[in-house]
C-alpha atoms as a PDB file:
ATOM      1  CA  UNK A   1      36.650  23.825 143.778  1.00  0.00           C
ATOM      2  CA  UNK A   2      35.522  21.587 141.185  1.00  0.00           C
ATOM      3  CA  UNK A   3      31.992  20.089 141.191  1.00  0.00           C
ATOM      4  CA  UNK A   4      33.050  16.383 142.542  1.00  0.00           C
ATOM      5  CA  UNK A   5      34.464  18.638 145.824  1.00  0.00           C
ATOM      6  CA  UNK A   6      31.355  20.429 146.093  1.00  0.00           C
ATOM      7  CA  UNK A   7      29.453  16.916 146.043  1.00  0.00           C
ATOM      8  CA  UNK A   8      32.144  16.026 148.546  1.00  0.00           C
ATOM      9  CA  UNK A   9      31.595  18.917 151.230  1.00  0.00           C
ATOM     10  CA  UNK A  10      28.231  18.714 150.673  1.00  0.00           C
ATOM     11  CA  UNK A  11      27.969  15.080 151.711  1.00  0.00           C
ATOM     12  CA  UNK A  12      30.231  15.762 154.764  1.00  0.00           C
ATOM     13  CA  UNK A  13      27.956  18.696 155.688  1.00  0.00           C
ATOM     14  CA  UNK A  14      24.857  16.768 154.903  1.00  0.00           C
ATOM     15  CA  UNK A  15      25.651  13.515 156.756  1.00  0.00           C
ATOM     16  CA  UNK A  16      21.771  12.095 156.424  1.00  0.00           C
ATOM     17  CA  UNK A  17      21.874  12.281 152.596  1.00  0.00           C
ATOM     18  CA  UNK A  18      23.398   9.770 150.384  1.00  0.00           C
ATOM     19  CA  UNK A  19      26.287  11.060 147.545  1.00  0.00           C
ATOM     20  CA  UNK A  20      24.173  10.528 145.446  1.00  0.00           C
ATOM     21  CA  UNK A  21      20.872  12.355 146.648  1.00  0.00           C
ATOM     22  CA  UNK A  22      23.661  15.113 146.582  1.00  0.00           C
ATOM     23  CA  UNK A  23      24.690  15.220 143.542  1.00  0.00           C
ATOM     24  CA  UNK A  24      21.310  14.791 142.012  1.00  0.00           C
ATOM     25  CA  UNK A  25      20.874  18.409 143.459  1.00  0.00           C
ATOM     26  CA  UNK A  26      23.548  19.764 142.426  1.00  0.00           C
ATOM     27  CA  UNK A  27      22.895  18.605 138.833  1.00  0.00           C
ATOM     28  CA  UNK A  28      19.481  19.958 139.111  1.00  0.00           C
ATOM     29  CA  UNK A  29      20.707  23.467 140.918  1.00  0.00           C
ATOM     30  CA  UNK A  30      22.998  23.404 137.844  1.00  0.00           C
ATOM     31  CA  UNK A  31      20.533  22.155 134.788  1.00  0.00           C
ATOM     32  CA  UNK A  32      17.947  24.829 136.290  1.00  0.00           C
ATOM     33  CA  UNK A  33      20.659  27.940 135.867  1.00  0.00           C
ATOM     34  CA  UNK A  34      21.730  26.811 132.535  1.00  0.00           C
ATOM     35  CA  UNK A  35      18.069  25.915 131.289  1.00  0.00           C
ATOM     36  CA  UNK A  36      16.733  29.614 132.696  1.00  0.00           C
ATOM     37  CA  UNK A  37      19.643  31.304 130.965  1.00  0.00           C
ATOM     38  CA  UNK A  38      19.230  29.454 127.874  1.00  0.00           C
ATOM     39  CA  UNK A  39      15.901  30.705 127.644  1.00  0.00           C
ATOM     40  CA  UNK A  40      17.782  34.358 127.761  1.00  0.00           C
ATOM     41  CA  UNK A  41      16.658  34.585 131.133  1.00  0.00           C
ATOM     42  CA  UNK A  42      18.328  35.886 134.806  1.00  0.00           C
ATOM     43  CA  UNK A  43      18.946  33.665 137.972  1.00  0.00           C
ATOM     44  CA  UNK A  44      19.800  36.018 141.109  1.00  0.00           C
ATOM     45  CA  UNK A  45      20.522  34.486 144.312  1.00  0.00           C
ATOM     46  CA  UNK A  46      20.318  36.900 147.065  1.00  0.00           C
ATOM     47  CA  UNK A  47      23.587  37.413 148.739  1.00  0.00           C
ATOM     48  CA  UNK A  48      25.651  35.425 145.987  1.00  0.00           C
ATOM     49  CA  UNK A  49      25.361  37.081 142.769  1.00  0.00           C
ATOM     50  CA  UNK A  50      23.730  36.910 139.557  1.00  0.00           C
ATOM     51  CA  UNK A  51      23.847  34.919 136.655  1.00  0.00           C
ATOM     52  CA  UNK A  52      23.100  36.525 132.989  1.00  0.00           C
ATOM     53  CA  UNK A  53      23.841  36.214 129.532  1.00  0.00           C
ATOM     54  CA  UNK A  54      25.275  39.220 127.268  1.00  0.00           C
ATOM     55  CA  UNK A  55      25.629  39.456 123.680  1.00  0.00           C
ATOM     56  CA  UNK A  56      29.049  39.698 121.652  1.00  0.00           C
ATOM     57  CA  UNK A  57      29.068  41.369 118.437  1.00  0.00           C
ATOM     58  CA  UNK A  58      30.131  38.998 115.527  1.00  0.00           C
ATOM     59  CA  UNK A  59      34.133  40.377 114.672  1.00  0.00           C
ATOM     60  CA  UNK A  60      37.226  39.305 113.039  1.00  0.00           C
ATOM     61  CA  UNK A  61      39.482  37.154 114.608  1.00  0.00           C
ATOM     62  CA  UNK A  62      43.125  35.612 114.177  1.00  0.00           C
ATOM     63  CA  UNK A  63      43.804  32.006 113.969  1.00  0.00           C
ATOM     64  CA  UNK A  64      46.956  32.321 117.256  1.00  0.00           C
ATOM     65  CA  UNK A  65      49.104  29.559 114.609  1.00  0.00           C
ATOM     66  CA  UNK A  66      48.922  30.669 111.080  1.00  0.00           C
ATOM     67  CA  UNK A  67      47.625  34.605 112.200  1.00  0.00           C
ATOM     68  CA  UNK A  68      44.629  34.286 109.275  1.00  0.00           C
ATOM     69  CA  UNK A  69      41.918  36.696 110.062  1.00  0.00           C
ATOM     70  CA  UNK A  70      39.144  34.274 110.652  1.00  0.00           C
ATOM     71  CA  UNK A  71      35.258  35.358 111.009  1.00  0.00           C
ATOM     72  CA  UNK A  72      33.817  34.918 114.631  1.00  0.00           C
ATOM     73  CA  UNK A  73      30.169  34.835 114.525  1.00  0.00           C
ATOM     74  CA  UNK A  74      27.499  36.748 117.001  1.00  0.00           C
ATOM     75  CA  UNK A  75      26.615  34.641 120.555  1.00  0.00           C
ATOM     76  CA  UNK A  76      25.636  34.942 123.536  1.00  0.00           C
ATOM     77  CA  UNK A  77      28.135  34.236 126.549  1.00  0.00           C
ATOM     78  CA  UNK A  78      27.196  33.759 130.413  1.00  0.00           C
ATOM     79  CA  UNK A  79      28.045  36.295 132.914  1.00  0.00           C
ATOM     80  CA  UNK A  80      28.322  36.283 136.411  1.00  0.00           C
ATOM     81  CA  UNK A  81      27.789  39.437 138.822  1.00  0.00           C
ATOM     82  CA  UNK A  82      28.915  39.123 142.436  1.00  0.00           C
ATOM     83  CA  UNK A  83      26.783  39.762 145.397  1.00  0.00           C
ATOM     84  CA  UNK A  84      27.400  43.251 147.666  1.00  0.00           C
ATOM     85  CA  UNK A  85      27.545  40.223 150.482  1.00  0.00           C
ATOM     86  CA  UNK A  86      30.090  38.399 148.454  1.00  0.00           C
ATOM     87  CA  UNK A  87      32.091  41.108 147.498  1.00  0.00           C
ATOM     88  CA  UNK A  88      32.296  42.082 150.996  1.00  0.00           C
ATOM     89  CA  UNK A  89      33.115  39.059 151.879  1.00  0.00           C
ATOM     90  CA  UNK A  90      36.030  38.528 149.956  1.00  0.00           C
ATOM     91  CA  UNK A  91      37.473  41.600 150.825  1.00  0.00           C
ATOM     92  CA  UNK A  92      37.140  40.930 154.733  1.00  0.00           C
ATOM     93  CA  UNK A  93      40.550  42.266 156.185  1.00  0.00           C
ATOM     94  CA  UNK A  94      41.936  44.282 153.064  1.00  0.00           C
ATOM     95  CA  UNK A  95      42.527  48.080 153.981  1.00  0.00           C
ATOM     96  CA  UNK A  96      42.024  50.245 151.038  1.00  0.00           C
ATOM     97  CA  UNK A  97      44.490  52.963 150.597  1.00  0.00           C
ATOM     98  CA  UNK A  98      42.796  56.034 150.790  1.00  0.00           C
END
């Protein structure tokens, strides 16, 4: 689902507000997460997951067309952690093999 279908269902799930109102939340739902984990901070929605940022080592790396070793620098990259209600969830009807 891309963010355009998420303003979409929301709209048809949310008759009374306009597609706009919507997606003025959504932006804001979005700029919030991204601001609070800019800031090196955590967002943890209860039952969904939780969104944090870990730190990758600066390394060497290989340019895929010429195979150059090419220096890739320290940064921080967003991680997500599911839920125990999402995982469950998504594994509704799977039978593990035991």
């Amino acid at each position: 689902m891309i963010r355009s279908e998420l303003v979409q269902k929301l709209c048809t799930d949310f008759p009374d507000l306009t597609q706009r109102e919507v997606e003025g939340v959504v932006s804001a739902i979005f700029d919030s997460i991204t601001d609070q984990l800019a800031k090196g901070g955590r967002v943890e929605l209860r039952g969904f997951g939780a969104f944090s940022t870990r730190n990758r080592d600066a390394r060497i790396g290989r340019n895929p067309r010429t195979g150059e070793s090419v220096d890739v620098d320290a940064k921080r990259v967003p991680y997500f952690k599911p839920g125990k209600e999402m995982r469950e969830r998504l594994n509704l009807g799977e039978v593990t093999a035991e």
